[in-house]
PDB file of N, CA and C in Angstrom:
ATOM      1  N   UNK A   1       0.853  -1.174   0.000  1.00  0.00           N
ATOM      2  CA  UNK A   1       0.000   0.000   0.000  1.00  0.00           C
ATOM      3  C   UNK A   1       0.896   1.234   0.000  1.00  0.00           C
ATOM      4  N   UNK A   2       0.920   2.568  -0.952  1.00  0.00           N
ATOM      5  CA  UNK A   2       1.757   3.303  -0.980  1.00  0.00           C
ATOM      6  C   UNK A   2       1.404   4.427   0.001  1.00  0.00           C
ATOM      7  N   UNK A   3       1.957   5.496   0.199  1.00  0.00           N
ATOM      8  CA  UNK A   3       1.662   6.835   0.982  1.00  0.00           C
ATOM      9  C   UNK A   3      -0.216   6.891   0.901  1.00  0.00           C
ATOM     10  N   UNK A   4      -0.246   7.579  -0.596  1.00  0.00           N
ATOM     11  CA  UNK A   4      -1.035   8.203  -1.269  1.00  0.00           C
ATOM     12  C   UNK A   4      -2.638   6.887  -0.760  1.00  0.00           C
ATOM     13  N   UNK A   5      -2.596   5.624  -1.284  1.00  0.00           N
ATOM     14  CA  UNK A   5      -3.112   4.886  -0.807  1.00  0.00           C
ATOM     15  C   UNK A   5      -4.061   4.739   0.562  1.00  0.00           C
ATOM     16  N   UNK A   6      -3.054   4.983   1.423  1.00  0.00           N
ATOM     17  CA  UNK A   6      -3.623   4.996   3.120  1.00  0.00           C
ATOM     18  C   UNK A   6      -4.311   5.679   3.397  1.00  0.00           C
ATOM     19  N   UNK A   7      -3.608   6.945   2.590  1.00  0.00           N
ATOM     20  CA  UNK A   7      -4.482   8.709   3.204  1.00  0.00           C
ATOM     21  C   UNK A   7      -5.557   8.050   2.941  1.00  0.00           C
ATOM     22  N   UNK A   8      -5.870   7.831   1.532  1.00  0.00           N
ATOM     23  CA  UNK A   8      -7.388   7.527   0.768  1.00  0.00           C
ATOM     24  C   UNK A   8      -8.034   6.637   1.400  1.00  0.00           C
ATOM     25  N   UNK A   9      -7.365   6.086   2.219  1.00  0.00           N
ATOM     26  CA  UNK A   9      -8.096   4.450   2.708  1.00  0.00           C
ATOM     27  C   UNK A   9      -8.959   5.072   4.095  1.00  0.00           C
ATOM     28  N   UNK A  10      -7.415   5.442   4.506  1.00  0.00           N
ATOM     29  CA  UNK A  10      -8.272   6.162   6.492  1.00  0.00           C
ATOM     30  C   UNK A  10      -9.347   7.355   6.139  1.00  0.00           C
ATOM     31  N   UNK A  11      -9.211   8.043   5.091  1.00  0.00           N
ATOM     32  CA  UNK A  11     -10.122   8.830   4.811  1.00  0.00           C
ATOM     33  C   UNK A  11     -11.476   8.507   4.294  1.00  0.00           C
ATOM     34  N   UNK A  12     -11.099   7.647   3.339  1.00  0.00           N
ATOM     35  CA  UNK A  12     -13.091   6.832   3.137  1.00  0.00           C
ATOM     36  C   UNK A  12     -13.272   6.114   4.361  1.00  0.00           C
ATOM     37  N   UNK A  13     -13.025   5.318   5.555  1.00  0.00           N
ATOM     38  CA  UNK A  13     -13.535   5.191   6.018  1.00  0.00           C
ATOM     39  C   UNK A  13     -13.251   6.299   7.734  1.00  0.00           C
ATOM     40  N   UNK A  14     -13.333   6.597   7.583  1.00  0.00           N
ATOM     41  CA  UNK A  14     -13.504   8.069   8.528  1.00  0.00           C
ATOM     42  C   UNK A  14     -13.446   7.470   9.520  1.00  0.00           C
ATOM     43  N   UNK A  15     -15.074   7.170   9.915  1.00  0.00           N
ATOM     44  CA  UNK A  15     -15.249   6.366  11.340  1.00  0.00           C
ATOM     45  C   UNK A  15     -15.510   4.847  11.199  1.00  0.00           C
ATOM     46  N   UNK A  16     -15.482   4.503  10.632  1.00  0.00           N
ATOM     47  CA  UNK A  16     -15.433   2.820  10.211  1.00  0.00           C
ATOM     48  C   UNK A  16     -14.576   2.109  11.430  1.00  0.00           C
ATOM     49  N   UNK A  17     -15.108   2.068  12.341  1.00  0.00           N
ATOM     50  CA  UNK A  17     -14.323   0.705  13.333  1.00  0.00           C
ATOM     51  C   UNK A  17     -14.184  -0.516  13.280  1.00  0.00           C
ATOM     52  N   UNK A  18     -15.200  -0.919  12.269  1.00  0.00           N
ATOM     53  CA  UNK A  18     -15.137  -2.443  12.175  1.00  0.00           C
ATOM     54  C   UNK A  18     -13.956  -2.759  11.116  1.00  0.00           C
ATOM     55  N   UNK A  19     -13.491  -4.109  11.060  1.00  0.00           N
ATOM     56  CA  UNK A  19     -12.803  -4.449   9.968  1.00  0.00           C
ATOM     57  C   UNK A  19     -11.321  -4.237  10.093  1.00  0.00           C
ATOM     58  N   UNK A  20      -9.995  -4.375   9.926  1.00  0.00           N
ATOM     59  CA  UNK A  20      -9.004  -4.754   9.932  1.00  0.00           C
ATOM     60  C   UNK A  20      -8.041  -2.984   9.066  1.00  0.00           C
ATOM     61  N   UNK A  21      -6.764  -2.911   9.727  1.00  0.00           N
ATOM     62  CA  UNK A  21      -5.996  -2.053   9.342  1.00  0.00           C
ATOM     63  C   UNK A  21      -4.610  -2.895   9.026  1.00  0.00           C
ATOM     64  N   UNK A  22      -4.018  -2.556   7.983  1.00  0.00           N
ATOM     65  CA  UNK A  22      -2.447  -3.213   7.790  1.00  0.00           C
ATOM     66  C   UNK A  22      -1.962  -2.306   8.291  1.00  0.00           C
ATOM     67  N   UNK A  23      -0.431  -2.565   8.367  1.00  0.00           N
ATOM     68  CA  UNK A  23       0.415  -2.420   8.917  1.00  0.00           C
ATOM     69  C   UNK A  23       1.047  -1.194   8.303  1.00  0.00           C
ATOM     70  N   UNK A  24       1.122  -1.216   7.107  1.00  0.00           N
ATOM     71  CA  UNK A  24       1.364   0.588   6.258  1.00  0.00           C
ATOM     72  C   UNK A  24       0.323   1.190   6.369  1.00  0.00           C
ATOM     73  N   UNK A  25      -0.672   0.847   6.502  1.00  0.00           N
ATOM     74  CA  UNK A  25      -1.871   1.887   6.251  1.00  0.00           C
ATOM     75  C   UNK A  25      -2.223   2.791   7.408  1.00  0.00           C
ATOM     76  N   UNK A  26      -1.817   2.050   8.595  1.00  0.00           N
ATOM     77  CA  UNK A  26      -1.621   2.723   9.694  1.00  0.00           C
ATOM     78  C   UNK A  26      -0.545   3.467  10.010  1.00  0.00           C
ATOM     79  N   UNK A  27       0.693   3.151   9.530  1.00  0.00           N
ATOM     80  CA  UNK A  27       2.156   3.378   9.739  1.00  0.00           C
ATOM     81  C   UNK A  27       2.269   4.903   8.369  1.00  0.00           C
ATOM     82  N   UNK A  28       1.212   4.706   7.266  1.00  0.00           N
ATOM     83  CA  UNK A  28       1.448   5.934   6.944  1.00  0.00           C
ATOM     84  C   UNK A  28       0.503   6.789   6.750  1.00  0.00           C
ATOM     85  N   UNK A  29      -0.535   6.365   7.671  1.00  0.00           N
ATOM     86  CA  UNK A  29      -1.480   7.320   8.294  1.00  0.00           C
ATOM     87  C   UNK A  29      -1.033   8.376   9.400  1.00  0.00           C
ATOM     88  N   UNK A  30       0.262   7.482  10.234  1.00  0.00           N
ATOM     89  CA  UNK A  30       0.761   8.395  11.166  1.00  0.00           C
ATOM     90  C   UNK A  30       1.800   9.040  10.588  1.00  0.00           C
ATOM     91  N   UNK A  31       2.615   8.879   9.683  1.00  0.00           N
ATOM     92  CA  UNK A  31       3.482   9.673   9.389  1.00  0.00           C
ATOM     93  C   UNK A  31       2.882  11.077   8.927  1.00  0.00           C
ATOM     94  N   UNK A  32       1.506  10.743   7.665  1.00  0.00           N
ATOM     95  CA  UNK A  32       0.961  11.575   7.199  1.00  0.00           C
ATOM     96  C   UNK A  32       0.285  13.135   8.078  1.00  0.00           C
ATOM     97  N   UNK A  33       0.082  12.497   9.536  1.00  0.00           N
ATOM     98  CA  UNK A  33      -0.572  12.978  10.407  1.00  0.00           C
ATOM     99  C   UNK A  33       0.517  14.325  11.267  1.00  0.00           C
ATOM    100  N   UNK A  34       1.815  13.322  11.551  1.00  0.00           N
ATOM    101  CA  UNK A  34       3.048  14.149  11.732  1.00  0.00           C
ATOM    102  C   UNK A  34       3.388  15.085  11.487  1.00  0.00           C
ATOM    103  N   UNK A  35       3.170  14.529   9.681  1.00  0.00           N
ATOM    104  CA  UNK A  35       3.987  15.729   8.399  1.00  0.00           C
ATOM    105  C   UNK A  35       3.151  17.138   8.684  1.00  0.00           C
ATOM    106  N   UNK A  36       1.631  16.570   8.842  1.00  0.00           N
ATOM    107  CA  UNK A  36       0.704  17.973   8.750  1.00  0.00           C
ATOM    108  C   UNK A  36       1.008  18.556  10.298  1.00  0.00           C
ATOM    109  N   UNK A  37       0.963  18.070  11.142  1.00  0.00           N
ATOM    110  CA  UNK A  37       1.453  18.701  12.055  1.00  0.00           C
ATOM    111  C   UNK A  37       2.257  19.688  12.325  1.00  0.00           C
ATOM    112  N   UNK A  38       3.447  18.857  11.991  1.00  0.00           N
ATOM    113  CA  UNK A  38       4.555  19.375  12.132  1.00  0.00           C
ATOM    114  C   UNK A  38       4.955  20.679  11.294  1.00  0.00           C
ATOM    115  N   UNK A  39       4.141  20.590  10.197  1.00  0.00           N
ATOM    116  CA  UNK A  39       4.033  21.898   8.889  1.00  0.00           C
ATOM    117  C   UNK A  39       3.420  22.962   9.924  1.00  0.00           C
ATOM    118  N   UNK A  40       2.335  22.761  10.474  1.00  0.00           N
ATOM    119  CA  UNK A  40       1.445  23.983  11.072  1.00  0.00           C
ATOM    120  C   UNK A  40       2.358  24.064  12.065  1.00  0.00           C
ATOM    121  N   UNK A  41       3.013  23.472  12.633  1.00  0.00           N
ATOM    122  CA  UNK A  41       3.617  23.841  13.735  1.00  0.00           C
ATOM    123  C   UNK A  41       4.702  25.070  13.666  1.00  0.00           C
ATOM    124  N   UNK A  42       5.368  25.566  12.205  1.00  0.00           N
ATOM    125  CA  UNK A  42       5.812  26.583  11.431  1.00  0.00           C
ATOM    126  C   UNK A  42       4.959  27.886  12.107  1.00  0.00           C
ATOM    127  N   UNK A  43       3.686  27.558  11.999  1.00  0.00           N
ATOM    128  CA  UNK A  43       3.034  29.056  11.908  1.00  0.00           C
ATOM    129  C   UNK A  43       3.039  29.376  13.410  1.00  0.00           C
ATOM    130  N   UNK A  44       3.342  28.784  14.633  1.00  0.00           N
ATOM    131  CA  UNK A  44       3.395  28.990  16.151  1.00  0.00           C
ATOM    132  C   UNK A  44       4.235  30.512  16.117  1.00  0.00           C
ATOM    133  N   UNK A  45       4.787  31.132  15.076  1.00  0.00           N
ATOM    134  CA  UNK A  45       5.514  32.127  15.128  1.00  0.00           C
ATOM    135  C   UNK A  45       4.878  33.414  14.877  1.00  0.00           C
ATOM    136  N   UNK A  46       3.268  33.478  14.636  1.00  0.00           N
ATOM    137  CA  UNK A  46       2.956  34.184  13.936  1.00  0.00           C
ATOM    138  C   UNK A  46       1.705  34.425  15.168  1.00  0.00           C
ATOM    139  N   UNK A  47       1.774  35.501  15.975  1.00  0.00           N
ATOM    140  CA  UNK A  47       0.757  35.697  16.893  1.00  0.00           C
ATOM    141  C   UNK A  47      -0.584  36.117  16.318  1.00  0.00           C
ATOM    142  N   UNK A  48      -1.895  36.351  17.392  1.00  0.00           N
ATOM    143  CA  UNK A  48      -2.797  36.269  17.029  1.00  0.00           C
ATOM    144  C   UNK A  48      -3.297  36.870  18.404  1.00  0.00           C
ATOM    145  N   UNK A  49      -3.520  37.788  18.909  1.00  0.00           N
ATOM    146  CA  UNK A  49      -4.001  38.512  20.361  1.00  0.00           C
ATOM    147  C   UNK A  49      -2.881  37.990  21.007  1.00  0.00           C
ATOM    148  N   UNK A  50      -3.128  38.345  22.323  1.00  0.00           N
ATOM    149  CA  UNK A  50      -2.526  38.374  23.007  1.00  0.00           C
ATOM    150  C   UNK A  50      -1.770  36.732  23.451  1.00  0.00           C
ATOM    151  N   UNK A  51      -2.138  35.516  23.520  1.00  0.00           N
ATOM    152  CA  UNK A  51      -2.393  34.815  23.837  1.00  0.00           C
ATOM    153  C   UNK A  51      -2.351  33.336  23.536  1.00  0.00           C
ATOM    154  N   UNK A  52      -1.942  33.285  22.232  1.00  0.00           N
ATOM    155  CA  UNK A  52      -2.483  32.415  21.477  1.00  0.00           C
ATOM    156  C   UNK A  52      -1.704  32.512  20.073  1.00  0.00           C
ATOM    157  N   UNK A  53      -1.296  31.986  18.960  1.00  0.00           N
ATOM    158  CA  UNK A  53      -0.851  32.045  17.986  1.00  0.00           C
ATOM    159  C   UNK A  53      -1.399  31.595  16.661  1.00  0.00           C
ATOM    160  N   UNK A  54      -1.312  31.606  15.787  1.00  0.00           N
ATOM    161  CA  UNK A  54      -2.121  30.849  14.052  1.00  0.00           C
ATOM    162  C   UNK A  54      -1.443  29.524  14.273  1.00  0.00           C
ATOM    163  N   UNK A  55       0.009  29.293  14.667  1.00  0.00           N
ATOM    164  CA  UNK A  55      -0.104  27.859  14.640  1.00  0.00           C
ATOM    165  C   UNK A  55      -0.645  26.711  15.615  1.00  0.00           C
ATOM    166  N   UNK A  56      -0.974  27.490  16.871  1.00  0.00           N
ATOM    167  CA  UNK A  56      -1.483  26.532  17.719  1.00  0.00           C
ATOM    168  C   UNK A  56      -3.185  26.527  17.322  1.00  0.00           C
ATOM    169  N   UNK A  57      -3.633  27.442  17.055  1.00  0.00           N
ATOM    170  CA  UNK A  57      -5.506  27.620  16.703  1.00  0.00           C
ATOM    171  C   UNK A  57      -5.500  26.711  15.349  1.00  0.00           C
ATOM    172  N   UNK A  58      -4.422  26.654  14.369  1.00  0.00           N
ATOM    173  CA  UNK A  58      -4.267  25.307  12.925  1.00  0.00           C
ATOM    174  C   UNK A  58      -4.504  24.267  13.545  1.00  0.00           C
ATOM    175  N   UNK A  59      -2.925  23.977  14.304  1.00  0.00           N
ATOM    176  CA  UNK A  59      -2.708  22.503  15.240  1.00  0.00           C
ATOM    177  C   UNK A  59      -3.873  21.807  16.079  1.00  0.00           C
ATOM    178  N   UNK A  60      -4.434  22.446  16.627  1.00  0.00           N
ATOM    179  CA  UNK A  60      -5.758  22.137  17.153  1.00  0.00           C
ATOM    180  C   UNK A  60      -7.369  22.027  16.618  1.00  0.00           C
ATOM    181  N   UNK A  61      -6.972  22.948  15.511  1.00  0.00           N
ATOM    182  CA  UNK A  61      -8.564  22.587  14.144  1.00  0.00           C
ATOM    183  C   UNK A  61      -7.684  21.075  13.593  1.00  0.00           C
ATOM    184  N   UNK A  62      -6.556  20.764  13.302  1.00  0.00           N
ATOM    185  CA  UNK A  62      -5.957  19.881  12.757  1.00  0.00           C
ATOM    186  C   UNK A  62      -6.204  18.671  13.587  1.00  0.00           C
ATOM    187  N   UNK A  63      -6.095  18.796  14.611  1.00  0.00           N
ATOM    188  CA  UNK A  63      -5.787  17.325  15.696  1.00  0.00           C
ATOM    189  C   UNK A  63      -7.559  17.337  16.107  1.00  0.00           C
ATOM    190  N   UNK A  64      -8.466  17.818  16.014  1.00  0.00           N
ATOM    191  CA  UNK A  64      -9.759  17.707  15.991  1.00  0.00           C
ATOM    192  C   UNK A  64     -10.239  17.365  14.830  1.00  0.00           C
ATOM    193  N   UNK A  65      -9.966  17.215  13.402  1.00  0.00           N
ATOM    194  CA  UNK A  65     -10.271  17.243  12.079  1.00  0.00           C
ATOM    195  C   UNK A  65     -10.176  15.935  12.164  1.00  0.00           C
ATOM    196  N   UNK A  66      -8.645  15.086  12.531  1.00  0.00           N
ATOM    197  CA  UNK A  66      -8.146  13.906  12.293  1.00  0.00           C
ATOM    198  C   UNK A  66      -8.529  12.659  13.547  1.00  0.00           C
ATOM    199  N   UNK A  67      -9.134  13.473  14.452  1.00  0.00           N
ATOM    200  CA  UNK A  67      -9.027  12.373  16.069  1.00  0.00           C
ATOM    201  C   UNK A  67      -9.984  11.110  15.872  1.00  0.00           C
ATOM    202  N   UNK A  68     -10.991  11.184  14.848  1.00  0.00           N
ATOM    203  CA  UNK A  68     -11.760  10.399  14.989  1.00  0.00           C
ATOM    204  C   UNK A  68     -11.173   8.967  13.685  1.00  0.00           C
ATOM    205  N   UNK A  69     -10.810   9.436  12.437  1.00  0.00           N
ATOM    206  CA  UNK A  69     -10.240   9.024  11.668  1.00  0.00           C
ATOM    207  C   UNK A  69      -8.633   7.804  12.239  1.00  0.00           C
ATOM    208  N   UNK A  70      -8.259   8.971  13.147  1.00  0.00           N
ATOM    209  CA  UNK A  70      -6.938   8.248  13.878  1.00  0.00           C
ATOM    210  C   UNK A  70      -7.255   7.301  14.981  1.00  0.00           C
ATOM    211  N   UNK A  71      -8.352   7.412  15.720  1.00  0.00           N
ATOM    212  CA  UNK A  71      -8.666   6.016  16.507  1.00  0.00           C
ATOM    213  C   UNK A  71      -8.914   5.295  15.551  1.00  0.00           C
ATOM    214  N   UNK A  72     -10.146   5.477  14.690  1.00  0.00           N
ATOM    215  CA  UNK A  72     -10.853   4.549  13.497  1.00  0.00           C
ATOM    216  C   UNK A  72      -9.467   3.816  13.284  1.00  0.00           C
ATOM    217  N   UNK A  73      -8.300   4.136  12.359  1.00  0.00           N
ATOM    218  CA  UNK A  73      -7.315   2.904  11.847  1.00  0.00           C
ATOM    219  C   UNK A  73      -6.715   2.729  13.346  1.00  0.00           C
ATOM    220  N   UNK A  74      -6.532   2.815  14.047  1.00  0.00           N
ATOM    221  CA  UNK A  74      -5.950   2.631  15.394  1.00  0.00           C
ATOM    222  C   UNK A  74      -6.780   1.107  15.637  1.00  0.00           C
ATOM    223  N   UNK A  75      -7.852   1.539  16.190  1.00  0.00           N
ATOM    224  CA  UNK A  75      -8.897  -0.244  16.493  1.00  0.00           C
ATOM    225  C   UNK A  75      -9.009  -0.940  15.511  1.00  0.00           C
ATOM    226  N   UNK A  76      -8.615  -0.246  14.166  1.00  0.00           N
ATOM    227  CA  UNK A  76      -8.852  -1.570  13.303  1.00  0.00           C
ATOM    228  C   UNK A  76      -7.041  -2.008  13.194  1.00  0.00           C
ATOM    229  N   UNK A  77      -6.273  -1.668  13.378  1.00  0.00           N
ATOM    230  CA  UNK A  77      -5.404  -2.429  13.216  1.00  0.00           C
ATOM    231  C   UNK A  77      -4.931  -3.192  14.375  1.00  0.00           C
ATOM    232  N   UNK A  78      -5.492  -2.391  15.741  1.00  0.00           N
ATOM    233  CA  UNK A  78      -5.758  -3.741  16.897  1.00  0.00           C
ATOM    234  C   UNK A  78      -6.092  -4.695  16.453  1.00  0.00           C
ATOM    235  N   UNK A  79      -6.956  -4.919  15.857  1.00  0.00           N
ATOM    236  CA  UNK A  79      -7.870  -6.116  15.695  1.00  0.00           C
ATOM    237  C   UNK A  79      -7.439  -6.663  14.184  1.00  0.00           C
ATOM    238  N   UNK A  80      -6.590  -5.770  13.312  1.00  0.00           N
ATOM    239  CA  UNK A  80      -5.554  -7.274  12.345  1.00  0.00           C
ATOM    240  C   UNK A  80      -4.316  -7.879  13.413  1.00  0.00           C
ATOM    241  N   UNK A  81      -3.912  -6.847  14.324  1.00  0.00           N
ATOM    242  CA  UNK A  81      -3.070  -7.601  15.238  1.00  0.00           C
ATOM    243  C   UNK A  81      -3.195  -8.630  16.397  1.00  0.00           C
ATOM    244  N   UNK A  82      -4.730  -9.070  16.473  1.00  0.00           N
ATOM    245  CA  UNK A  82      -5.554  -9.803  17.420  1.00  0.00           C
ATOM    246  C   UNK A  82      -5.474  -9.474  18.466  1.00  0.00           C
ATOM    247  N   UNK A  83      -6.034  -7.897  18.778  1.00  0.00           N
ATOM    248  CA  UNK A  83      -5.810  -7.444  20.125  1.00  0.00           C
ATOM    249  C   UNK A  83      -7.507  -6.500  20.016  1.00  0.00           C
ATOM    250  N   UNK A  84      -7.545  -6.025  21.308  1.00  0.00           N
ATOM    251  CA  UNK A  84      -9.330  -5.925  21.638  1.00  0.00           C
ATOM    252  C   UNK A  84      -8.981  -4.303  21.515  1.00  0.00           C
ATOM    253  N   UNK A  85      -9.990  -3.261  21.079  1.00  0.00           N
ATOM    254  CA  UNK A  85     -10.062  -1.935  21.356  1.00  0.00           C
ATOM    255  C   UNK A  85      -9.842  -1.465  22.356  1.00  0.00           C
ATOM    256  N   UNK A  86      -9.542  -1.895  23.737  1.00  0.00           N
ATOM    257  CA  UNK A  86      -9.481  -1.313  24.755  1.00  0.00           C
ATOM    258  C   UNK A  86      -8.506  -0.827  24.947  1.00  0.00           C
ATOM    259  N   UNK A  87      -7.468  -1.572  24.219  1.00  0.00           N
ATOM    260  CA  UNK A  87      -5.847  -0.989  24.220  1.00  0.00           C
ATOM    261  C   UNK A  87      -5.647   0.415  24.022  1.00  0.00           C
ATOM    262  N   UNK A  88      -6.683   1.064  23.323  1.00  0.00           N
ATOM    263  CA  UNK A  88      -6.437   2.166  22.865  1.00  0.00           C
ATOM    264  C   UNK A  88      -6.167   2.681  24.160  1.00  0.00           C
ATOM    265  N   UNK A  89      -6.889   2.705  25.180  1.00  0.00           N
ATOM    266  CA  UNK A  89      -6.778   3.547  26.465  1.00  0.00           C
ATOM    267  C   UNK A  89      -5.381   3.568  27.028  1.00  0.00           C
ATOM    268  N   UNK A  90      -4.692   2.855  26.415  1.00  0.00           N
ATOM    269  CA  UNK A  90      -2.896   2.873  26.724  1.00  0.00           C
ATOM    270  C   UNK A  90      -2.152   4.087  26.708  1.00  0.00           C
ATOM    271  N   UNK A  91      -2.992   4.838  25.707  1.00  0.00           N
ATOM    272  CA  UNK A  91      -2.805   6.372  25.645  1.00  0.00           C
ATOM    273  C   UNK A  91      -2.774   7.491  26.406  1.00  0.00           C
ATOM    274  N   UNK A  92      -3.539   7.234  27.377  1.00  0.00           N
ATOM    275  CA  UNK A  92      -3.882   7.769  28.652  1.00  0.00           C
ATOM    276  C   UNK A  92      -2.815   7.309  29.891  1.00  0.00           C
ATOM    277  N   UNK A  93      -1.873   6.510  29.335  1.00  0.00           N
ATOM    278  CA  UNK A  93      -0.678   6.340  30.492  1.00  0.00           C
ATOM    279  C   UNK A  93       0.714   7.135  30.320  1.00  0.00           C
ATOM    280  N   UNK A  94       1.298   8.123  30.335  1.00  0.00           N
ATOM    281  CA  UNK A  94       1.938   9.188  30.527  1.00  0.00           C
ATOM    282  C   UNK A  94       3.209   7.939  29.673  1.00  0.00           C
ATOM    283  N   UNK A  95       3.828   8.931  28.657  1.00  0.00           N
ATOM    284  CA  UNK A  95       5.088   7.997  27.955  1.00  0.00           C
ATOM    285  C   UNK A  95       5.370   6.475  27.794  1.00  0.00           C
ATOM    286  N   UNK A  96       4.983   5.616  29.183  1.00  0.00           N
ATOM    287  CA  UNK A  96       5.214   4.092  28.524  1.00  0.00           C
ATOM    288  C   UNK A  96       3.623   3.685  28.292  1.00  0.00           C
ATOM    289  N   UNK A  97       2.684   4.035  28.192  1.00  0.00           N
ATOM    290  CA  UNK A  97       1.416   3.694  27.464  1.00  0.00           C
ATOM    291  C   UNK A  97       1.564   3.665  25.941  1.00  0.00           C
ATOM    292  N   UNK A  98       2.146   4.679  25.585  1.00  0.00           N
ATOM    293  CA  UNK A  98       2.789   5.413  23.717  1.00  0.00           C
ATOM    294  C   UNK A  98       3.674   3.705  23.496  1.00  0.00           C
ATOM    295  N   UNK A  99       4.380   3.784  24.319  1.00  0.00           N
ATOM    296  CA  UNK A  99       5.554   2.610  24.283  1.00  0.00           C
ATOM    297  C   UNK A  99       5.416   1.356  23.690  1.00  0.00           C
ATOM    298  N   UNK A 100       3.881   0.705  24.672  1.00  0.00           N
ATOM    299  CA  UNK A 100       3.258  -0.123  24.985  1.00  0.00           C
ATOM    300  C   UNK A 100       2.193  -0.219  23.483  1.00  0.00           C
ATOM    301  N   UNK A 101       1.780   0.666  23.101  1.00  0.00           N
ATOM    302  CA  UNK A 101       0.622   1.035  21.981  1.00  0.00           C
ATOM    303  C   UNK A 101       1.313   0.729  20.981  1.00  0.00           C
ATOM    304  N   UNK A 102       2.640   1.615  20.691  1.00  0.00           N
ATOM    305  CA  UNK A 102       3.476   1.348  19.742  1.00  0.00           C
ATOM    306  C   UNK A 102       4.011  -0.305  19.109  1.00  0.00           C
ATOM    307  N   UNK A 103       3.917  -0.700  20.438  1.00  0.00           N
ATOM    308  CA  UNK A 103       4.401  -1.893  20.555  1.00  0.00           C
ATOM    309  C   UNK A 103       3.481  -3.186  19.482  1.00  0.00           C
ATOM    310  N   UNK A 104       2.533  -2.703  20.195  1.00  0.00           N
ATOM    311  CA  UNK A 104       1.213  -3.727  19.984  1.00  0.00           C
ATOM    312  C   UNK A 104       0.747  -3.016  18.478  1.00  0.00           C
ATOM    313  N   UNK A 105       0.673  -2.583  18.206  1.00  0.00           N
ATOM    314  CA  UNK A 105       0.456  -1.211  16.466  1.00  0.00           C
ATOM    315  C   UNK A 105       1.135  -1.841  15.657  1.00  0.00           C
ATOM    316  N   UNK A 106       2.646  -2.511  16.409  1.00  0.00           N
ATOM    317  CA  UNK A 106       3.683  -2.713  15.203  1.00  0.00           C
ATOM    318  C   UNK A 106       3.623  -4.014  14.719  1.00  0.00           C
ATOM    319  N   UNK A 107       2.821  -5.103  15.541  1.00  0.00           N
ATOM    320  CA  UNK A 107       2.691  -6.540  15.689  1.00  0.00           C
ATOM    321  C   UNK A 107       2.282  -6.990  13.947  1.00  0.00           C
ATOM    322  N   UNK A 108       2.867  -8.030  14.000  1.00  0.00           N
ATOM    323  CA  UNK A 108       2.286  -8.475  12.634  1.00  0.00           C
ATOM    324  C   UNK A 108       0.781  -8.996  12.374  1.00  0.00           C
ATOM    325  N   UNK A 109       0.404  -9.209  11.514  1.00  0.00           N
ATOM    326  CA  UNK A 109      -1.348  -9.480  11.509  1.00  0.00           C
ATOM    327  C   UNK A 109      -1.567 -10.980  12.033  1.00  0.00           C
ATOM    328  N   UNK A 110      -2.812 -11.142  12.218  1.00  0.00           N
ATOM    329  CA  UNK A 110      -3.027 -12.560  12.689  1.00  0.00           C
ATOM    330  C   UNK A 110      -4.451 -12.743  12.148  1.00  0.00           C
ATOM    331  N   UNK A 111      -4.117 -13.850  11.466  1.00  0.00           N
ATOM    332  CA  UNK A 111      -5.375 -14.493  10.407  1.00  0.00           C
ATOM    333  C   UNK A 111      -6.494 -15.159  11.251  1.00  0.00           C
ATOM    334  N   UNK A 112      -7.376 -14.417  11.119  1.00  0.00           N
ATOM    335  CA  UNK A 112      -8.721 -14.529  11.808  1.00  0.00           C
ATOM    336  C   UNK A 112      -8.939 -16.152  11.719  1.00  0.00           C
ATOM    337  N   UNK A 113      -9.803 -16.506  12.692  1.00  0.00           N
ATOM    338  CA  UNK A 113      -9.501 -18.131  13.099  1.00  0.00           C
ATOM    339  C   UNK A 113     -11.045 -18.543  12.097  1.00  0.00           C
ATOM    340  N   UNK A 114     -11.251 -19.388  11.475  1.00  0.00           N
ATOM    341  CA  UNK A 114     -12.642 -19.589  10.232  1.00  0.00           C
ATOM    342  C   UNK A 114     -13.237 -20.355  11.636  1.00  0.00           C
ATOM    343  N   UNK A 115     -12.963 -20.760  12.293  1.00  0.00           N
ATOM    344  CA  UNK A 115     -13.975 -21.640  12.946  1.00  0.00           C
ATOM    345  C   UNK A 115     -15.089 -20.677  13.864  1.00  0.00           C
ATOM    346  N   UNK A 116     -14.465 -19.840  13.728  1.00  0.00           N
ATOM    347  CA  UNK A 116     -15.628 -18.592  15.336  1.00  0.00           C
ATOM    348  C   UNK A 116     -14.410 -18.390  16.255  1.00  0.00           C
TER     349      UNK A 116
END
């Protein structure tokens, strides 16, 4: 699956939880996610009142635009890696939760069992 591919993939299915994520499609869903980030993160230089800047008011329309899309391939590639959605909440553990997520994100797929 190339770059261009994934975007298109995590993007048609937006909120789609059911169903399975590979291993690039997720891997360059997050890079993709980074890149835009990290671009707006440029404009943090450019104030806006007192308080506040154009790149943090981007960064935050940005990371609200994408949050739902980014769990969506998140649980589905739990579940090509035979692991349950709950993992996601790993996120919520200060640096080794990321660790731990990462970990389990990177696992290779596991072929659904035909019997049930």
């Amino acid at each position: 699956m190339s770059f261009a591919d994934a975007i298109r993939t995590v993007l048609r299915k937006y909120a789609e939880f059911t169903g399975r994520a590979t291993r690039p499609e997720f891997w360059w869903w997050f890079l993709f996610y980074v890149l835009v980030a990290s671009a707006l993160a440029v404009f943090n230089v450019i104030p806006i009142g007192d308080a506040s800047s154009l790149g943090a008011i981007l960064s935050s329309l940005w990371g609200i635009a994408v949050l739902l899309p980014t769990l969506a391939v998140m649980v589905r590639r739990l579940r090509d890696a035979d692991y349950g959605w709950g993992h996601v909440f790993w996120l919520l553990v200060p640096i080794g939760g990321l660790v731990v997520l990462a970990v389990l994100l990177s696992r290779p797929a596991k072929e659904p069992d035909p019997t049930g």
